[in-house]
Structures are given as structure tokens and as C-alpha cells.
Protein backbone atom coordinates (compact mmCIF):
# COMPACT_ATOMS: atom_id res chain seq x y z
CA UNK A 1 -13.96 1.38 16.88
CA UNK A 2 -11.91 -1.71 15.67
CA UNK A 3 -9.68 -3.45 18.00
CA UNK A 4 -6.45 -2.03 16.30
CA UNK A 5 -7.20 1.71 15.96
CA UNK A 6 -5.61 2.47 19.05
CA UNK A 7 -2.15 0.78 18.10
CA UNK A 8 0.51 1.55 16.30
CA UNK A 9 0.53 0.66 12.47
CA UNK A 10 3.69 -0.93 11.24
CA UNK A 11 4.09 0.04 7.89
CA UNK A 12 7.90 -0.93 6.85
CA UNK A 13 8.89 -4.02 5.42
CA UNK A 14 11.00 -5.11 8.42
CA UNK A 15 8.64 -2.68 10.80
CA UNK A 16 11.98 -0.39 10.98
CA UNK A 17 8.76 2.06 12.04
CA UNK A 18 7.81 0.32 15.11
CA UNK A 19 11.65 1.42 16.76
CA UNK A 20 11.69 4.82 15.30
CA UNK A 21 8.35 5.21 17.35
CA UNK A 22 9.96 3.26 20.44
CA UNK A 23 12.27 5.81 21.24
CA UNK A 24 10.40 8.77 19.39
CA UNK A 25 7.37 8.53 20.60
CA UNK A 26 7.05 11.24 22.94
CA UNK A 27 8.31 13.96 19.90
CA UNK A 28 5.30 16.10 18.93
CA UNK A 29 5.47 17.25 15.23
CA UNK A 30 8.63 15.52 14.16
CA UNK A 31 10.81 15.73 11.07
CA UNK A 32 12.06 12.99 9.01
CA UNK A 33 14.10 13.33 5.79
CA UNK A 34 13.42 10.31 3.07
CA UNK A 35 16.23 9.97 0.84
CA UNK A 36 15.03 7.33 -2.02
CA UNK A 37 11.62 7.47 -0.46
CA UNK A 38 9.96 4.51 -2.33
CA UNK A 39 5.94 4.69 -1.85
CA UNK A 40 3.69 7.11 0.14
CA UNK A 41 2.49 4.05 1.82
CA UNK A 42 3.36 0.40 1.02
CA UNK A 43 6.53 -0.71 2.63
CA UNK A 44 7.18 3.19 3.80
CA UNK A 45 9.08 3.74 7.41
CA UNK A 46 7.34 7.43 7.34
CA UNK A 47 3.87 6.84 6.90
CA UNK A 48 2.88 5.86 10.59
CA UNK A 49 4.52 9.13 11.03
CA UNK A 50 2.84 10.95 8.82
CA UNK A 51 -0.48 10.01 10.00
CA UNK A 52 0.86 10.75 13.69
CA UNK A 53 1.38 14.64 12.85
CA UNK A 54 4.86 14.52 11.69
CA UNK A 55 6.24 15.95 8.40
CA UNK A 56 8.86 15.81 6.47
CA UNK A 57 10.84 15.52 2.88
CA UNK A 58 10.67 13.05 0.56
CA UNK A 59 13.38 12.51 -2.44
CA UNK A 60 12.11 10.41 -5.12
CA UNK A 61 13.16 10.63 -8.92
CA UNK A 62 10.73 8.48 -10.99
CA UNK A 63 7.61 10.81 -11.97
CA UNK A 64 4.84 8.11 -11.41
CA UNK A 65 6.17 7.42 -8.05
CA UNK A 66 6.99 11.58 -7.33
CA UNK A 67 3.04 11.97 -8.39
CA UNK A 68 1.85 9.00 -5.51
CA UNK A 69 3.79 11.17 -2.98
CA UNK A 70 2.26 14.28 -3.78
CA UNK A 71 -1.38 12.95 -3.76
CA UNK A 72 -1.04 11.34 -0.36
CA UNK A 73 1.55 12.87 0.83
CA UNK A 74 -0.01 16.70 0.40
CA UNK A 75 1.56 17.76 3.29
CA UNK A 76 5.16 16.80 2.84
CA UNK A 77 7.56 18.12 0.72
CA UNK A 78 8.11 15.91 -2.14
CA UNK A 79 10.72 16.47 -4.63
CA UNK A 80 12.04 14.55 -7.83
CA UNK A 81 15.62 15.31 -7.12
CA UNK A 82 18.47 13.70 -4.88
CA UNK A 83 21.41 14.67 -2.54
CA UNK A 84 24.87 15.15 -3.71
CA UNK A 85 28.40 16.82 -2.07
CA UNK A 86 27.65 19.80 -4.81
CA UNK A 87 24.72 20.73 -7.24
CA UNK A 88 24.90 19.02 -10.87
CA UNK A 89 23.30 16.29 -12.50
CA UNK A 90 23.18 11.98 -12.38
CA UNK A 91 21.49 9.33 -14.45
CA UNK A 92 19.17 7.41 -13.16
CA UNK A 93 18.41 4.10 -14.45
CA UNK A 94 14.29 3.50 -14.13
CA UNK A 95 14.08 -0.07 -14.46
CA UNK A 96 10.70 -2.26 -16.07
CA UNK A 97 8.47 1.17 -15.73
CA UNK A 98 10.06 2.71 -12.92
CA UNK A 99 10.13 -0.21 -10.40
CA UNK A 100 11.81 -0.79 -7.37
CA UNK A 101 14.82 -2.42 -9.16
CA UNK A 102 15.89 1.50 -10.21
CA UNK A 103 19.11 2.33 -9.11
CA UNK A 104 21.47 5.13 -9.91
CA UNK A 105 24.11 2.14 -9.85
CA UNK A 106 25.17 2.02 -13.78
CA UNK A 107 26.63 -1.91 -13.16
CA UNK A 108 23.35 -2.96 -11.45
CA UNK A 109 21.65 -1.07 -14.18
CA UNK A 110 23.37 -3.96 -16.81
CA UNK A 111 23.05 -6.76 -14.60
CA UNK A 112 19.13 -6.10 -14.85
CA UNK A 113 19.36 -5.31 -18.87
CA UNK A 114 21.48 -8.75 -19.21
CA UNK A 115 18.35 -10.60 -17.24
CA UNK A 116 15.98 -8.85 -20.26
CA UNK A 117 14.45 -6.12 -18.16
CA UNK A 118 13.62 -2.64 -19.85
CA UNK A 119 15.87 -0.05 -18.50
CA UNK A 120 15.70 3.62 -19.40
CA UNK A 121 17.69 6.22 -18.23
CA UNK A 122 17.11 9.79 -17.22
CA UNK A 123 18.47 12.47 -15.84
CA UNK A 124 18.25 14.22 -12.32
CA UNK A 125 18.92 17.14 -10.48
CA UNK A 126 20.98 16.98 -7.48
CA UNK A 127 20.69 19.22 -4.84
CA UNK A 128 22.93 19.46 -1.00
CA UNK A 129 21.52 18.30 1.94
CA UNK A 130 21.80 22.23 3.26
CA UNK A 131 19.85 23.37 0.59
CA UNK A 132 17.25 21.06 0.80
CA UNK A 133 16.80 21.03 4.42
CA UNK A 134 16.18 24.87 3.92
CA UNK A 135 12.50 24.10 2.38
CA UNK A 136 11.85 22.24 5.62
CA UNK A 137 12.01 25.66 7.46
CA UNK A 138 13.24 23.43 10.42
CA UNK A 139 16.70 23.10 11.87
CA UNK A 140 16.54 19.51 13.85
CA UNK A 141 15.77 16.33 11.76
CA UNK A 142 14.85 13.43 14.02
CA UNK A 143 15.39 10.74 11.53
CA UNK A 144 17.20 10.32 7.92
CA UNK A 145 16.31 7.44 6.22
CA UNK A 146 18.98 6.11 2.91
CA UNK A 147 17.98 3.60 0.84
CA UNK A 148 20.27 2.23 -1.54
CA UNK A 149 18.41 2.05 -4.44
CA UNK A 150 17.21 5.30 -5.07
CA UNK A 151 20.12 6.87 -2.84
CA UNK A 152 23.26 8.06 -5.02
CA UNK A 153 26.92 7.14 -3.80
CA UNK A 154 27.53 10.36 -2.86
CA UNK A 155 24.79 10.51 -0.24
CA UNK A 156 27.33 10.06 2.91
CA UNK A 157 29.12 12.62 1.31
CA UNK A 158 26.33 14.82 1.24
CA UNK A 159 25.90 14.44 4.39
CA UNK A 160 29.86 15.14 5.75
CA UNK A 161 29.55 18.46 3.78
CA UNK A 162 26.71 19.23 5.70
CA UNK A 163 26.24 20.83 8.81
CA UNK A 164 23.12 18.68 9.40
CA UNK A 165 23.25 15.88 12.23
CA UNK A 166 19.86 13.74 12.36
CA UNK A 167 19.34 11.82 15.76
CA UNK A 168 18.91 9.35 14.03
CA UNK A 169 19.92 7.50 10.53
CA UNK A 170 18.13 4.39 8.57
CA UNK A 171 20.08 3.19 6.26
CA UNK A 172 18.65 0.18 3.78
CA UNK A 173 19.95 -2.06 1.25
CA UNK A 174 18.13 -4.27 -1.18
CA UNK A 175 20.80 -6.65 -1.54
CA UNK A 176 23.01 -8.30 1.52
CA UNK A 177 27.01 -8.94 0.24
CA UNK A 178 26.53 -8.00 -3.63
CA UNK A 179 29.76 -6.17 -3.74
CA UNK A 180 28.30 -2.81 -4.76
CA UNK A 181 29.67 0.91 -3.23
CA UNK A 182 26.03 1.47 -1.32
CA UNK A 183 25.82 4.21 1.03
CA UNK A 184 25.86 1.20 3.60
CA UNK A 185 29.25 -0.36 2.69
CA UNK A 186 31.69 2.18 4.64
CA UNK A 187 30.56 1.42 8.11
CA UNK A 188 33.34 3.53 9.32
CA UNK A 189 32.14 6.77 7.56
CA UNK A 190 29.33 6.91 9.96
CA UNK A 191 31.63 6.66 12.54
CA UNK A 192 33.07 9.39 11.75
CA UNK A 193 30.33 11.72 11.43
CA UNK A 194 29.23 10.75 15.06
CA UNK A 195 27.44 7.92 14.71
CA UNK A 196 27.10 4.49 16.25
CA UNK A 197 25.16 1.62 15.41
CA UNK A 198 22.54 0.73 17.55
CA UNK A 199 20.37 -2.60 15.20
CA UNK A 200 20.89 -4.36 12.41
CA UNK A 201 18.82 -6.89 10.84
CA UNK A 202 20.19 -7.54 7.55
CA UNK A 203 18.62 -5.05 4.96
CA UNK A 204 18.65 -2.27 7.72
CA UNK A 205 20.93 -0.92 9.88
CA UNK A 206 19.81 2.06 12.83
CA UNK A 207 22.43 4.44 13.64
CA UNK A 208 22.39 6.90 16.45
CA UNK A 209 24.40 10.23 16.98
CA UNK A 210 26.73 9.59 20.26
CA UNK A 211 25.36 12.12 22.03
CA UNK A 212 21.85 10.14 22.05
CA UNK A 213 23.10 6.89 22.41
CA UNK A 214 22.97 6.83 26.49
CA UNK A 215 19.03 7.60 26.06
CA UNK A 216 18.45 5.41 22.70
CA UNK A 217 20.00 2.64 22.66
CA UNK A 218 19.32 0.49 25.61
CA UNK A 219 15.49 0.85 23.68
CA UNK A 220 16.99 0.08 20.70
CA UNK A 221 18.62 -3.15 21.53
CA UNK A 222 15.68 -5.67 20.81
CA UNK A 223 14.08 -6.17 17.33
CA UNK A 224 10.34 -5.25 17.13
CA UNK A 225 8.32 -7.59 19.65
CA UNK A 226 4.78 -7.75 20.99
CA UNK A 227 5.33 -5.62 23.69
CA UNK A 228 5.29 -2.35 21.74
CA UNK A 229 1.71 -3.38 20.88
CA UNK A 230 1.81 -3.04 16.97
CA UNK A 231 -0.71 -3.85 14.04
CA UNK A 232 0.19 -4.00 10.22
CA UNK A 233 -1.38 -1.91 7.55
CA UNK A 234 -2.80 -5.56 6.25
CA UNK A 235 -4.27 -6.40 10.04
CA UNK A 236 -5.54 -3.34 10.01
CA UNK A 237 -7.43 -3.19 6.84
CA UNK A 238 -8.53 -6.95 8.01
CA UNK A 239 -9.92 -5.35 10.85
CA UNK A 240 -11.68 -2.88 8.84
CA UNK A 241 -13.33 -4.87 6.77
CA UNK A 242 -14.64 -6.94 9.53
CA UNK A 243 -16.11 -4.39 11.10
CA UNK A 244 -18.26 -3.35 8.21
CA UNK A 245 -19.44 -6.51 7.64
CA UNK A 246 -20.59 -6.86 11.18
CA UNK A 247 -21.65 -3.52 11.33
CA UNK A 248 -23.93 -4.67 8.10
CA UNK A 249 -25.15 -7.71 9.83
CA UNK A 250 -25.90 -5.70 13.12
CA UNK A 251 -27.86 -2.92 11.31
CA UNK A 252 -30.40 -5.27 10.00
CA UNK A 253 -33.88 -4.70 12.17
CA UNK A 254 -34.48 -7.87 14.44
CA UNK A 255 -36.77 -10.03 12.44
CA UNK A 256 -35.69 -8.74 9.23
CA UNK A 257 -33.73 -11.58 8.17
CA UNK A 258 -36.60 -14.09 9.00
CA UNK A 259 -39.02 -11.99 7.05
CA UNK A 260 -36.71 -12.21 4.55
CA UNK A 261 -36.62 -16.02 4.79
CA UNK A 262 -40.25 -16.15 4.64
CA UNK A 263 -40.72 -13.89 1.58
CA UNK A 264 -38.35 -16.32 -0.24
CA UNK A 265 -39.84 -19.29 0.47
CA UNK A 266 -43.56 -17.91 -0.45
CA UNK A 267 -41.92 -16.92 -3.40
CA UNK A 268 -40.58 -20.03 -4.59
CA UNK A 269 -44.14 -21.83 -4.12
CA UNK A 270 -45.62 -19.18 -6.14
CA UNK A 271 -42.64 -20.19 -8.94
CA UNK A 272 -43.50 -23.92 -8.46
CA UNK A 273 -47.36 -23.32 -8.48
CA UNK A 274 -47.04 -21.23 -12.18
CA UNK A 275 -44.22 -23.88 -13.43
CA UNK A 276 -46.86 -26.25 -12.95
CA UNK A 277 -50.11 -23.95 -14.87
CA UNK A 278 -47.31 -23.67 -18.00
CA UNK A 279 -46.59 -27.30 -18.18
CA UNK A 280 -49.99 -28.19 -18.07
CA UNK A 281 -50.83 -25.57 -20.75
CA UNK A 282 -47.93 -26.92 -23.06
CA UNK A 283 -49.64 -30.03 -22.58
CA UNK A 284 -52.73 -29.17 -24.09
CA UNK A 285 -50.61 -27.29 -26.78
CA UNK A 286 -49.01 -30.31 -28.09
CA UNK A 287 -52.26 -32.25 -28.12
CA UNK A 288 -53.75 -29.42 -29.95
CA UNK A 289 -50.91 -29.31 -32.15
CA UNK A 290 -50.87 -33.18 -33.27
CA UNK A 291 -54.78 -32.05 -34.55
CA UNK A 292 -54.25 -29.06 -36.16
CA UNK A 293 -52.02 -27.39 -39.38
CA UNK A 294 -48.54 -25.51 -38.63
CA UNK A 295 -50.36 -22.41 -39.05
CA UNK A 296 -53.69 -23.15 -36.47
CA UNK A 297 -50.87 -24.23 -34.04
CA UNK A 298 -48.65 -21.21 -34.33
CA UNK A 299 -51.86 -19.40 -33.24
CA UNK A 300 -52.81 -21.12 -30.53
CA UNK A 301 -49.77 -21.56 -28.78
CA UNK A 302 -49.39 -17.93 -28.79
CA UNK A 303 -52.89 -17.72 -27.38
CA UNK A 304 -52.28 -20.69 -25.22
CA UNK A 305 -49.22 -19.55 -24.06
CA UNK A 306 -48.26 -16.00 -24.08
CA UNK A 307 -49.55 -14.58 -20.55
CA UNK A 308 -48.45 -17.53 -18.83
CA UNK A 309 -44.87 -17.35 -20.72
CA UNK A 310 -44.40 -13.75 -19.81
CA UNK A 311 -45.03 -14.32 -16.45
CA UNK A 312 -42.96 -17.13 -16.24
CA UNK A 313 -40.01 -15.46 -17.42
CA UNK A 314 -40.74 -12.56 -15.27
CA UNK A 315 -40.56 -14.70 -12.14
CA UNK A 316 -37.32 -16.32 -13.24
CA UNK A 317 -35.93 -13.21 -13.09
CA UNK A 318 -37.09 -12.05 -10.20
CA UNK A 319 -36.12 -14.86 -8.63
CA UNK A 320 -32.40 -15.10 -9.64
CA UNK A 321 -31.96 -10.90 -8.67
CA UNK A 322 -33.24 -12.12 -5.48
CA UNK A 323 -30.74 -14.84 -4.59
CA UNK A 324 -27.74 -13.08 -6.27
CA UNK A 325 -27.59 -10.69 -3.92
């Protein structure tokens, strides 16, 4: 077992995770509700979660990205859709091949054609919050996370038309004072839905519903530190690679490696010992050669020559397979 295995694995781009699991930690089989849900795993606040037993929904309309979160996210709900007040239809701007500069914003859209990206549009279904929650088949969400990019302007009024009330809501933004209508901007609106804000760090702001504040937010007051005992995905996969190269070293019987040594060094005499037999043998070739016609000569260098040529060249190969390795 590595030495990170037993910690937590931060997994978010500004470890957003490693709070959610400082004051969530002792929920068994949580729900979490990804709105603009990025990746299955790089830069994802859900996937510690995932791996911890929880499940959720994820909303995420480009198709390559959709088809990431339903291969390793098989247990999650993952739909190509996004939230709305009412049901209907928004374009979507997918941006150089569906990258993470998509945005349903139609003036961020021509800021990134005016720079010479590619930007294609499409079209996608939105759903309510209500209705979507229904496929959960559970009635408490622990946290929503919004993400301005792939979260529509009318996601905060999604959620004041519904009757849903996470314990807690992650909002993101991908761009600090651009002047756009984010579901960020109107601090107020989560105030008025029962919320109050408990971190922000810039991209991300935490909000808690009042009625959890008294038990949340005193934990919720410090950024991530080393005393919640954390690991990234890229320590971890460090750690893992570590291992099996120690684990290689360590299976090798004792002695092997100065058998090994050994063989090598016997084999390189043997290489020196039949360099030496062909040089001599070219020797008498060329000497034989000055005395004889083209023809003789062609005849008895391969004579001469051949066995000791072959094996030669046999060596040589042998020899660089060996140290290749």
C-alpha cells in the first residue's frame, strides 16, 4: 500500500473537494448535482466523491465530453441537457472542438471567434431542476455545484422555481470581473433563496443554506491546509508509479542482479574474443586478395569469412537486445 492511499484525493482545481469533504465527511452515500460538469476526472469537485460511494447527476452538453462521463462515470446519471426556469431549448456555443472555453454566453462566444477560434453552435434541451432531480430518486442534495461556463443564465432561476434546497452550493467562474451576467454576479439572489456565503477564493465561492451555517461554517472558514491530510490525483499517481518500480526492483531474487552482471561481462569477452578471430581472418583476406583475380577473391572471402560473419552479426545483436532493456 502506497503512502497516500489512505488520504483524501484532491481532485479540483482549487481542491474546492477537500472542504466539501471537511464538513461532509461523515455523510454515507451522498448526492451531488453537477451543473456544467466539465470532466469525469481532471479538475472535477465530484470525483473524490464518486470514488467514496456517493452518486449523483451530471449536466454536460458537448457529446465527446457527455461520452467521458458515461464511461467513468457508469454509475451517475449523466445527461447532455441543462437547467432552465421552464422546458425549451438554448444554443450552445462549443468552442475549438468542444473545449473548456464553451459557453452558452453568445458575447463570449464572439470575443473567442474575434481571437480566431472555431466556434460552432448547437442546440440543447433544457430541462427544471424538479424534473431532473426526479431521476435521482432522492429528495436531499448535499451539494450543487454551477459553473459558469457550461451553466446557462437562467440557472439561479432554476433554482428559485424549485422547491429544491442543497446544503450546500459551489458556484465557479472562469473569469474574475469580466462584466458578464454569470450565475455568480447577483450575490444577493442567493441570499434570498437562503443562502450565505461561507469561502471565497476568487474563481469559487461556497454557499451554505442558513439553517446549516451554525454547524458548517466555523469548518468552512480556512482555505484547504495540511491538516485535512490531502494528496492530489498527480501525487498520487507519483506514488503509484513508485511503488511499481520498487515493487520491480524488490521482486528480483537476491543474487539475480549480480548474475546478471556476470553474464554480461562474460558476454562481452566472448564479443571481444570473436571481433578479434574476424579481424584476423580479414587480414588474411586482403593478403589473399592482393594475389589473386576479383573472381578467386570473391570466393574466398565468402569461404574465409562467412561463419565467422554470421556469427558476428549474431552477437551484435544479441548484445544490443541485451543492454536495451
Amino acid at each position: 500500500m502506497n503512502a497516500t492511499s489512505h488520504r483524501f484525493t484532491s481532485y479540483a482545481c482549487n481542491h474546492e473537494d477537500v472542504l466539501l469533504w471537511r464538513v461532509l465527511r461523515s455523510v454515507v452515500a451522498g448526492t451531488y448535482f453537477d451543473v456544467g460538469a466539465f470532466d469525469p476526472e481532471l479538475d472535477s469537485v465530484t470525483k473524490a466523491f464518486y470514488e467514496r460511494g456517493w452518486r449523483g447527476l451530471n449536466l454536460q452538453p458537448l457529446p465527446l465530453r457527455l461520452a467521458r462521463f458515461c464511461a467513468y462515470r457508469p454509475q451517475d446519471i449523466n445527461l447532455g441537457c441543462t437547467v432552465g426556469e421552464s422546458p425549451g431549448f438554448l444554443r450552445f456555443y462549443s468552442v475549438d472542438n468542444q473545449g473548456p472555453c464553451s459557453t452558452f454566453c453568445e458575447e463570449k462566444a464572439d470575443r473567442q471567434r474575434r481571437s480566431g477560434r472555431q466556434v460552432d453552435v448547437q442546440t440543447v434541451n433544457v430541462r427544471t431542476l424538479d424534473e431532473l432531480i426526479a431521476t435521482l430518486g432522492r429528495s436531499e442534495i448535499n451539494f450543487l455545484r454551477l459553473d459558469s461556463r457550461f451553466a446557462p443564465p437562467g440557472a439561479i432561476r432554476a433554482l428559485e422555481a424549485s422547491s429544491c434546497r442543497p446544503w450546500l452550493i459551489v458556484t465557479m467562474q472562469d473569469e474574475i470581473g469580466d462584466g458578464d451576467t454569470t450565475p455568480v454576479k447577483p450575490l444577493h439572489c442567493f441570499e434570498r433563496l437562503g443562502y450565505s456565503q461561507a469561502y471565497y477564493n476568487g474563481p469559487t465561492r461556497l454557499w451554505v443554506r442558513n439553517d446549516k451555517v451554525a454547524e458548517f461554517g466555523p469548518r468552512l472558514a480556512l482555505p484547504p491546509t495540511t491538516l485535512d491530510c490531502f494528496t492530489t490525483r498527480c501525487e498520487r499517481e507519483l506514488e503509484r508509479q513508485n511503488a511499481t518500480l520498487t515493487h520491480g526492483a524488490s521482486s528480483c531474487p537476491p543474487g539475480a542482479a549480480d548474475t546478471q552482471s556476470a553474464s554480461d561481462a562474460c558476454l562481452l569477452a566472448d564479443l571481444r574474443q570473436r571481433n578479434f578471430e574476424l579481424a584476423r581472418r580479414i587480414s588474411e583476406l586482403e593478403s589473399l586478395a592482393q594475389a589473386s583475380g576479383p573472381v578467386v577473391a570473391r570466393a574466398d572471402f565468402r569461404r574465409t569469412l562467412g561463419a565467422p560473419a554470421r556469427e558476428f552479426r549474431r552477437l551484435v545483436r544479441k548484445v544490443r537486445k541485451r543492454f536495451s532493456r
